[in-house]
Protein backbone atom coordinates (compact mmCIF):
# COMPACT_ATOMS: atom_id res chain seq x y z
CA UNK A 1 93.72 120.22 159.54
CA UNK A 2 93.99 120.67 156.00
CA UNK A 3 94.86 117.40 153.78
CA UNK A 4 96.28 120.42 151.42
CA UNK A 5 95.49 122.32 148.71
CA UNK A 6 95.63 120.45 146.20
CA UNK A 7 93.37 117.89 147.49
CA UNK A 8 91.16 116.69 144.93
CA UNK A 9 87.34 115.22 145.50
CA UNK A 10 87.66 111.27 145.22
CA UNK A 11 87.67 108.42 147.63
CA UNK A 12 89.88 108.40 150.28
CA UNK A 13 92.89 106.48 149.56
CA UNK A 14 93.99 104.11 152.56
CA UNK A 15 97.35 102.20 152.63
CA UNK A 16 98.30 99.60 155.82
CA UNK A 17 101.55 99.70 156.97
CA UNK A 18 102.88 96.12 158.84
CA UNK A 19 100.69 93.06 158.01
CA UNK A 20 100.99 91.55 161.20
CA UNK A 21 98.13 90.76 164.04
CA UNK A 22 97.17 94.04 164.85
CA UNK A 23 96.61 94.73 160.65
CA UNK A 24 92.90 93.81 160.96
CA UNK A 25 91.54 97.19 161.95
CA UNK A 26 92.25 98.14 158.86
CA UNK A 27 89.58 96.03 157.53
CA UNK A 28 86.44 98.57 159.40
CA UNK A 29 88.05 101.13 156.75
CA UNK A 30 85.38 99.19 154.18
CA UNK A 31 82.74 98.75 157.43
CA UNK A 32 82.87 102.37 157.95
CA UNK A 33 82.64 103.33 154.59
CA UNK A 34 79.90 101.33 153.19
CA UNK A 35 77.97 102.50 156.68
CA UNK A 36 78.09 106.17 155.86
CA UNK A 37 76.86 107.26 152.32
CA UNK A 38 78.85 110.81 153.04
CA UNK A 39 82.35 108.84 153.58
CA UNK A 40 84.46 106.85 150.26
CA UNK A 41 87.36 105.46 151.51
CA UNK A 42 88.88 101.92 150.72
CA UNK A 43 92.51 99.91 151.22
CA UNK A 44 94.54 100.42 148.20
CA UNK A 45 98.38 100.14 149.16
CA UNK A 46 99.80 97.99 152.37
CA UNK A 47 103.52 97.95 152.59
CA UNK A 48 105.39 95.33 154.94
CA UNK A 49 109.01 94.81 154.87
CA UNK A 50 108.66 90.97 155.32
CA UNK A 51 107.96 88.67 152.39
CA UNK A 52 105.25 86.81 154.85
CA UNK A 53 103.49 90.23 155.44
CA UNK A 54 103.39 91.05 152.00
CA UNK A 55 101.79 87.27 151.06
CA UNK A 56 99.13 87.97 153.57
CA UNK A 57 98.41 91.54 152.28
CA UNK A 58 97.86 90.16 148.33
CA UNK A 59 95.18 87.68 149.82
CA UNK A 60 93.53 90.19 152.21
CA UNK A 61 93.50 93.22 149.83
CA UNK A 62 93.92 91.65 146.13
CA UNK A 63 93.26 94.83 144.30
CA UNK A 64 95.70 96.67 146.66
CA UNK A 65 98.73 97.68 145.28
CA UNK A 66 101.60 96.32 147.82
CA UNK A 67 104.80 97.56 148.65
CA UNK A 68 107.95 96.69 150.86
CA UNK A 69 108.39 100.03 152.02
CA UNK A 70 106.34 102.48 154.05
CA UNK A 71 107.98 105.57 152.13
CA UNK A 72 107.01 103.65 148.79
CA UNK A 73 103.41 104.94 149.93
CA UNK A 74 104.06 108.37 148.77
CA UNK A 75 101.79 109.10 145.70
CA UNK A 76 99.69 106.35 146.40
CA UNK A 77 97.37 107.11 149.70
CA UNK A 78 96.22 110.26 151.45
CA UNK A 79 96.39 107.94 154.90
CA UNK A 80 98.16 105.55 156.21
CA UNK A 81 97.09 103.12 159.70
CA UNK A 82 100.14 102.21 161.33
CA UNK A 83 99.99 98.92 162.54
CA UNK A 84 104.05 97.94 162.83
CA UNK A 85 105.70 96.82 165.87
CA UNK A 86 105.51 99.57 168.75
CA UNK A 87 109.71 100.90 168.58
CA UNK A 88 108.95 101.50 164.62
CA UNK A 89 106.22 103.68 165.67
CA UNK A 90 107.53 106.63 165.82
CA UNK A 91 110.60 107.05 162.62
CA UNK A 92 107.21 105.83 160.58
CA UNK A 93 104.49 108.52 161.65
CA UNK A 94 107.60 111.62 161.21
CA UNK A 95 107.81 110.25 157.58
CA UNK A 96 104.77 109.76 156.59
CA UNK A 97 103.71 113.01 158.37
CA UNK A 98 106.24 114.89 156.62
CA UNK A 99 105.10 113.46 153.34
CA UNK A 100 101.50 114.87 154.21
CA UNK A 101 100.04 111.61 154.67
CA UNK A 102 97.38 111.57 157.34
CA UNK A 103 98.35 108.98 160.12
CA UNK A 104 96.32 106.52 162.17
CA UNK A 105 98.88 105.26 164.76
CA UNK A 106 98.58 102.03 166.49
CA UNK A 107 99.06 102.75 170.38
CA UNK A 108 101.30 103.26 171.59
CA UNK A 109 101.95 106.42 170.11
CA UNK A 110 105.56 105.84 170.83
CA UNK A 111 108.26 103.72 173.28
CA UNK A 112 109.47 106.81 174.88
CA UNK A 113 108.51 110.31 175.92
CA UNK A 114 111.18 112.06 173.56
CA UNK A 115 110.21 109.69 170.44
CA UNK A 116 106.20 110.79 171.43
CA UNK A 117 106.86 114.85 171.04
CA UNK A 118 108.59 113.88 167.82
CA UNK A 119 105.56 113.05 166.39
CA UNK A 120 103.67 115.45 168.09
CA UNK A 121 106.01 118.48 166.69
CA UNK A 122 106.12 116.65 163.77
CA UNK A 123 102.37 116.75 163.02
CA UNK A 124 102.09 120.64 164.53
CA UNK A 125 104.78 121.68 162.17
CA UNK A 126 103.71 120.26 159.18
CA UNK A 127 99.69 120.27 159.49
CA UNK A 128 99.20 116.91 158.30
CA UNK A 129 96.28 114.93 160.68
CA UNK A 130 97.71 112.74 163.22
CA UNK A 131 95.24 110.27 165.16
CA UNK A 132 96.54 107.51 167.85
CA UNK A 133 94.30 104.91 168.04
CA UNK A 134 93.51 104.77 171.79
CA UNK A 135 90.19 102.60 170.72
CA UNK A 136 89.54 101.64 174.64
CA UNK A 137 88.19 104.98 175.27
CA UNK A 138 84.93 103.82 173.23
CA UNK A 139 84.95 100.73 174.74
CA UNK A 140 81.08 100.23 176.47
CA UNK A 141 82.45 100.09 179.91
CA UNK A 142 84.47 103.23 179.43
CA UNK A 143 81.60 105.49 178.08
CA UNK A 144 79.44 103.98 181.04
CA UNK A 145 81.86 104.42 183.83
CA UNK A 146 82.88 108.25 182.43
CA UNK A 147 78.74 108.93 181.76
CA UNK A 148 78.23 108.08 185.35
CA UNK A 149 81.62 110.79 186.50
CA UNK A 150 80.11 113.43 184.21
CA UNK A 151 76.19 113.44 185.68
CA UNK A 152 78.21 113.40 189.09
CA UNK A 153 76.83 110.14 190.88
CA UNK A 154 79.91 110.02 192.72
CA UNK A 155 80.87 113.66 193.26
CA UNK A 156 84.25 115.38 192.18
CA UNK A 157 86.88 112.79 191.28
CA UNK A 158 89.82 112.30 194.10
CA UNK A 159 91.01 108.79 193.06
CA UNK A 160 91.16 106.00 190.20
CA UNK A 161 92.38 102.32 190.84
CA UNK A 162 93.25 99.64 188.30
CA UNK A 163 94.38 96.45 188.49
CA UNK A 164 94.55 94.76 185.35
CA UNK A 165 94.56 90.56 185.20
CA UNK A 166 96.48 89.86 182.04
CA UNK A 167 95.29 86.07 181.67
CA UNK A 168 96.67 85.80 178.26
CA UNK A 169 99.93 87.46 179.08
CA UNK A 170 101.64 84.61 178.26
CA UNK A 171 100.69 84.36 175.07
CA UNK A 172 100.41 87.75 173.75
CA UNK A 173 103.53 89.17 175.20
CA UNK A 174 106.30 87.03 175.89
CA UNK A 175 106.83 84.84 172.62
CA UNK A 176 107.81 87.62 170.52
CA UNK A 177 109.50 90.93 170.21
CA UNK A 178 106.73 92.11 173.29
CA UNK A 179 109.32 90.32 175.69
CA UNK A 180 112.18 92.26 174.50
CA UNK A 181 112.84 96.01 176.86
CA UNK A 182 115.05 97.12 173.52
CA UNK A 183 112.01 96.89 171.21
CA UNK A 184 108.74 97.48 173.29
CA UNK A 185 110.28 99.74 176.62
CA UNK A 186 107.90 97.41 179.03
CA UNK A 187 104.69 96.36 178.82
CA UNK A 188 103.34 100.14 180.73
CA UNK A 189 103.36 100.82 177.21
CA UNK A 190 102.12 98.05 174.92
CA UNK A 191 99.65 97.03 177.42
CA UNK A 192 99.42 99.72 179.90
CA UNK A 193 98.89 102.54 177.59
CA UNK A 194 95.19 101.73 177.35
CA UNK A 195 94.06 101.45 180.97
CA UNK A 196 96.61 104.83 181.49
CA UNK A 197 94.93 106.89 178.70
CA UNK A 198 91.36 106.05 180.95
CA UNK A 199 92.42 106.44 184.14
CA UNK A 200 93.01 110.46 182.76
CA UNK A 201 89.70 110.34 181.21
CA UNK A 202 87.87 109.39 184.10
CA UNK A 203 90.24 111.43 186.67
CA UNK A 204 90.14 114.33 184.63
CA UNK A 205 93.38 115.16 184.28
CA UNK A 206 96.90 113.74 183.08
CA UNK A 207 100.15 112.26 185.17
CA UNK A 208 102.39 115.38 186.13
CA UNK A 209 104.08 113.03 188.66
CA UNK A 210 104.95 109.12 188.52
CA UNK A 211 106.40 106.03 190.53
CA UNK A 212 106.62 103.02 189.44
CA UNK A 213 107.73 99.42 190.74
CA UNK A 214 107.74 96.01 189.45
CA UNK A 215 109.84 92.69 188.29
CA UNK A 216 110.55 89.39 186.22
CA UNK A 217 108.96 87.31 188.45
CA UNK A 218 107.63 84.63 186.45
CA UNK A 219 108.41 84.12 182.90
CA UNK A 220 112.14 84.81 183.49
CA UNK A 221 112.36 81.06 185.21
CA UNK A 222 110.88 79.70 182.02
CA UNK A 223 114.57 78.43 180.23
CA UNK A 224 112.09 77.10 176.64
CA UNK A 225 113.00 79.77 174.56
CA UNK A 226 112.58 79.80 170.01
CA UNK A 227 112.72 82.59 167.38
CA UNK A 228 109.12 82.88 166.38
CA UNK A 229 109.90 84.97 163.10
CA UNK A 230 106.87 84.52 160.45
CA UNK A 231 104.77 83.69 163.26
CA UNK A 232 101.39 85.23 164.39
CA UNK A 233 99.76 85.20 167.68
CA UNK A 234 97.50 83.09 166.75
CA UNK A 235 99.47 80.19 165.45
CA UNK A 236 100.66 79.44 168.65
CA UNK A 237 97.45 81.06 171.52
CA UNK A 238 95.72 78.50 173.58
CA UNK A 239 93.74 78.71 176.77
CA UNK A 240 95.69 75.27 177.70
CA UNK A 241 99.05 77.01 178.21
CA UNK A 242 98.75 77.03 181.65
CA UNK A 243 100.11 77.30 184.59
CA UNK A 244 102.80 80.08 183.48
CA UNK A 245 105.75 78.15 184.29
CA UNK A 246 104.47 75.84 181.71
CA UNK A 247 104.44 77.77 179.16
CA UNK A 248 107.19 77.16 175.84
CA UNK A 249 108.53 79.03 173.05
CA UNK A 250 109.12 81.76 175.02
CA UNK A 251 111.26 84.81 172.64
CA UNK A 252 115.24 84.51 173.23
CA UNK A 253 115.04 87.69 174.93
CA UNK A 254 112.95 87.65 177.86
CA UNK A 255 113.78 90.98 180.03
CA UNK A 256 110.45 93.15 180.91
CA UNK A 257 108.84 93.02 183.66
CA UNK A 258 105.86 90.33 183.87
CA UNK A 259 104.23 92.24 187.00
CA UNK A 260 104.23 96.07 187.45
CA UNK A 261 102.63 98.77 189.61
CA UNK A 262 102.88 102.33 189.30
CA UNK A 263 101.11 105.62 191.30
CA UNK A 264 100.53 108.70 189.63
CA UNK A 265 99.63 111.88 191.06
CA UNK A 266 97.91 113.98 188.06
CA UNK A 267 97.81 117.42 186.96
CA UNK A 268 94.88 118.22 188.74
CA UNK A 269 96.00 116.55 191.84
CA UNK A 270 93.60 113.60 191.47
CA UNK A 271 95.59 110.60 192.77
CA UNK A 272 95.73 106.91 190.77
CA UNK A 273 97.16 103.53 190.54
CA UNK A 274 97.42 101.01 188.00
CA UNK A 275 98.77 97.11 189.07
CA UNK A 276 99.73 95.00 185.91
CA UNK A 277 100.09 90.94 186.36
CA UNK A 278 100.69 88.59 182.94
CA UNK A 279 100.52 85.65 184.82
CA UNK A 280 96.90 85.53 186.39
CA UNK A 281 94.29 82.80 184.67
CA UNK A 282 91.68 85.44 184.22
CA UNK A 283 91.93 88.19 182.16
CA UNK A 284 89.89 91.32 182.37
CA UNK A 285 90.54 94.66 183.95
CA UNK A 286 88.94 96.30 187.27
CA UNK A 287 88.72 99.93 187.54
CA UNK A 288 87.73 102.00 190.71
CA UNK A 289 86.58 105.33 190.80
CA UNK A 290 86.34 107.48 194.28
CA UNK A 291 84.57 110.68 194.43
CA UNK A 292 83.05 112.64 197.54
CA UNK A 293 80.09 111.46 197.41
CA UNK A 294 80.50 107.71 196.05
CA UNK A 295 82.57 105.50 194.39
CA UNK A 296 81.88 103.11 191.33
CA UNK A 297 83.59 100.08 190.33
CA UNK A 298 83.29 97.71 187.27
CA UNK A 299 82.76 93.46 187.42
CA UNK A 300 83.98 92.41 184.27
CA UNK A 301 84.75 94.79 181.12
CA UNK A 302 82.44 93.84 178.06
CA UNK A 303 79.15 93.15 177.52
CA UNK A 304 77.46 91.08 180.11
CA UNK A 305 79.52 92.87 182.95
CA UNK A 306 78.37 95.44 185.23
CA UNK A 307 79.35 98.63 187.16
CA UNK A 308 78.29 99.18 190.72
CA UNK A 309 77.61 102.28 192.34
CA UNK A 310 77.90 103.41 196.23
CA UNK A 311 76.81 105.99 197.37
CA UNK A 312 75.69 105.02 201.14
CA UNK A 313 77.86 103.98 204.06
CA UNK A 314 77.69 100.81 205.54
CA UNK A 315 80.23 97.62 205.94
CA UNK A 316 80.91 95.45 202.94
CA UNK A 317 78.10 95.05 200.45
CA UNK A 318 78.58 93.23 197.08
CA UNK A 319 75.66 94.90 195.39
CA UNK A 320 75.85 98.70 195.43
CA UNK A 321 72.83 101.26 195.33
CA UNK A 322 72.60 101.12 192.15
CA UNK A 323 74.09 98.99 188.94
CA UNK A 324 74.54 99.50 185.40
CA UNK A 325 74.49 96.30 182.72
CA UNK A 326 78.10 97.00 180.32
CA UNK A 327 76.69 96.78 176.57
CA UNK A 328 78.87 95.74 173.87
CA UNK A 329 80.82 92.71 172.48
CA UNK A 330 81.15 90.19 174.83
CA UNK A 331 85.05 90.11 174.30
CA UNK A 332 87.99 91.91 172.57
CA UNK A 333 87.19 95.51 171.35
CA UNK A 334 86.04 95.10 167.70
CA UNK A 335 82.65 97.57 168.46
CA UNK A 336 85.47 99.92 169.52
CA UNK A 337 87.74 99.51 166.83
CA UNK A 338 84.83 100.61 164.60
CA UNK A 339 84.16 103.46 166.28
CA UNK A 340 87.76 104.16 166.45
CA UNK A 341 88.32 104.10 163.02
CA UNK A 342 84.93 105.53 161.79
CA UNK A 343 86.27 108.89 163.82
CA UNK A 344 89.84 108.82 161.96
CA UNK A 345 88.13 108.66 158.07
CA UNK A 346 85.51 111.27 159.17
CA UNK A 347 88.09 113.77 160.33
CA UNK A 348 90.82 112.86 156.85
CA UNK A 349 87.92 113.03 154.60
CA UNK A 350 85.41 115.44 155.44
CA UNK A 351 87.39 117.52 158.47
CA UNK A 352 85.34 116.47 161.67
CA UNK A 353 86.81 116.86 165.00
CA UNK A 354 87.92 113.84 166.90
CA UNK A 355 87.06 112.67 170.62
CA UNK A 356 90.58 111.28 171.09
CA UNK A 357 93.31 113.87 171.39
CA UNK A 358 96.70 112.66 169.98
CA UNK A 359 97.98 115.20 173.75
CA UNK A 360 96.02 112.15 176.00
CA UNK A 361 98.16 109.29 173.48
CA UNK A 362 101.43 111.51 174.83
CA UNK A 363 100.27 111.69 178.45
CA UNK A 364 100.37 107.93 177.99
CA UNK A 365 103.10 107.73 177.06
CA UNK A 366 104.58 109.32 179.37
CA UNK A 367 102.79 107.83 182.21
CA UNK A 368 104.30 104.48 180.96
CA UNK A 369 107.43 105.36 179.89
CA UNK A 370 108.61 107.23 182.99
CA UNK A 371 107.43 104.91 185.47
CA UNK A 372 109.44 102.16 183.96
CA UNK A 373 112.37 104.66 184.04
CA UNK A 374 110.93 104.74 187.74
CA UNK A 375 110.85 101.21 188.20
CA UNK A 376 114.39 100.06 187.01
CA UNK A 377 115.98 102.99 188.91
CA UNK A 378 115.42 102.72 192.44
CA UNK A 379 111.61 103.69 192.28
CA UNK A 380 112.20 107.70 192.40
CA UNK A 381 109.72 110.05 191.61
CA UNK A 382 109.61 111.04 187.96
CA UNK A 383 108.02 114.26 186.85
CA UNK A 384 106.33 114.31 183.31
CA UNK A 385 107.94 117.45 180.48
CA UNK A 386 105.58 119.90 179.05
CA UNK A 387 104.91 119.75 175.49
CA UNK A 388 105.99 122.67 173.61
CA UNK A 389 103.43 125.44 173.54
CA UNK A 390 102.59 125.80 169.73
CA UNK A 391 102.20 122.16 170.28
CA UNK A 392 99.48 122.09 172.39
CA UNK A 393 98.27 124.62 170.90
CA UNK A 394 97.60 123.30 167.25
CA UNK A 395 95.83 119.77 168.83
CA UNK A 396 93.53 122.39 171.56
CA UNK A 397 92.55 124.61 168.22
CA UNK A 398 89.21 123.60 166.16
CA UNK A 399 90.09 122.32 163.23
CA UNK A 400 89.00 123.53 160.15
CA UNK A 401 86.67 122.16 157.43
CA UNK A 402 88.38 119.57 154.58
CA UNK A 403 86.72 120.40 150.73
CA UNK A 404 87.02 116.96 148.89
């Protein structure tokens, strides 16, 4: 994909779009540049439609120009990272798109299916790159688990478990707009999207087929309720907010689900489940991969962790035949944010193909988004749309070389 031909050779021109939490990936675009001596790209426009956003923006980036507006970026950047609140997602990337502004798109690529091949068709019609930040994929313990698939330790693929223990669920989702259905879907998308994109990675194929169930069974009891507007995560995150029922400033609206499951029968006929609980004290995710001759399994999901092999019978056995020490950061995801956003400037500025495939952010998507259709109607069977054909077929054709 082309950035056009009038593309001139200079640094790449970034611009942020939403100040909030999520707004510090932006700051690897300097990290990635000063790293490569073949890359020039830098921050020089964030737009935010708060007056809060826009404070923090002038002290982060004070030789950035900034803006209220995300259209007001037209002139000034060549690419955009999209880091606004998950049901602007998707009106944002169409206009920036259209404007020919490359987009890096916080995940979830969208709320819904339809909103998802909006920006899909969207980027196919108009040429302009489109990446979805689905950074877990180059998380350490996803690269190890999908190294030991591909050298086939544990034979041909048949099933993939997660269950994902969100400790700080609390926290993270359910004191702002996360809580609210009308702005975020459920949290199969916010949260679930990651853990969904890699159970397709490592099951090798995507959901054609989805169930899901699940409830308020928690944080709907909890009646200490606040707006939180001009408030970050962080101002209000501690490890002492516990138990769950505990818990205070909870958003005004409080009405997705706190614990989920869904099963997923994929494309290639691979069979999965993911279980989602945001009111566990531990936090970490466990994934389990089944093959024919094997399975694997991870302890912890960052560095320090380990994934366990079997590939003998016998009756219970905590070590496995063989295990593999999880590099990395020892928690979050900042070595894969890097990566993440390394791979975005390297295809905008000098045309290199990507390892994540803004089809797999849509299969996501739709994973998420139809099983909590699923889920609030009766737990029927949900089966996921085709993309359009020239769709597919613009993100499945090489791309070609970008003269700067």
């Amino acid at each position: 994909m082309s950035m056009g031909d009038g593309f001139t050779a200079r640094p790449l021109r970034v611009g942020v779009v939403g100040m909030g939490q999520r707004a510090a990936i932006a700051r690897h675009v300097a990290e990635a540049a000063d790293a490569a001596p073949d890359l020039e790209a830098r921050v020089t426009a964030v737009a935010d439609v708060t007056d809060q956003g826009r404070s923090r923006a002038r002290a982060e980036y004070p030789d950035a120009t900034v803006v209220e507006q995300h259209t007001d970026l037209v002139g000034l950047v060549d690419a955009a990272i999209v880091t606004t609140p998950d049901w602007t997602h998707a009106a944002i990337a169409v206009d920036l798109l259209r404007a020919g502004i490359a987009v890096y798109l916080e995940k979830p690529l969208a709320i819904t299916v339809e909103d998802a091949d909006a920006v899909l068709n969207t980027a196919a019609e108009t040429g302009t790159p489109l990446y979805v930040g689905h950074n877990f994929r180059h998380a350490a313990v996803v690269r190890l688990m999908r190294e030991i698939v591909d050298r086939g330790e544990i034979g041909q693929v048949k099933a993939v478990w997660c269950r994902h223990f969100v400790g700080n669920g609390g926290d993270y989702y359910f004191k702002d707009w996360h809580a609210d259905r009308a702005k975020v879907n459920s949290l199969l998308l916010q949260k679930a999207s990651h853990d969904l994109d890699v159970i397709h990675a490592l099951g090798g194929g995507d959901t054609a087929r989805v169930v899901g169930m699940g409830s308020l069974s928690v944080y709907g009891d909890v009646t200490d309720r606040r707006d939180r507007s001009g408030e970050l995560m962080g101002d209000w995150f501690s490890l002492d907010n516990w138990p769950p029922l505990s818990q205070t400033g909870l958003n005004p609206v409080v009405d997705v689900e706190d614990v989920s499951m869904v099963m997923m029968t994929l494309d290639n006929g691979v069979q999965a489940s993911y279980e989602q609980c945001h009111f566990t004290p531990d936090y970490w995710r466990n994934y389990t991969v089944i093959g024919t001759e094997g399975r694997l399994e991870n302890i912890g999901d960052t560095g320090g962790g380990v994934v366990k092999v079997w590939t003998h019978r016998r009756g219970w056995d905590v070590a496995g035949d063989r295990e593999y020490p999880i590099d990395g950061v020892a928690s979050g995801h900042a070595d894969a944010d890097l990566v993440t956003m390394t791979e975005f400037l390297r295809h905008v500025a000098l045309g290199e193909p990507t390892t994540l495939s803004p089809i797999a952010a849509r299969a996501a998507v739709a994973a998420g988004a139809l099983a909590t259709r699923s889920l609030r109607n009766g737990s029927v069977p949900i089966d996921v749309p085709p993309l359009p054909a020239a769709t597919v077929a613009h993100f499945t054709t090489p791309t070609p070389a970008v003269t700067r």
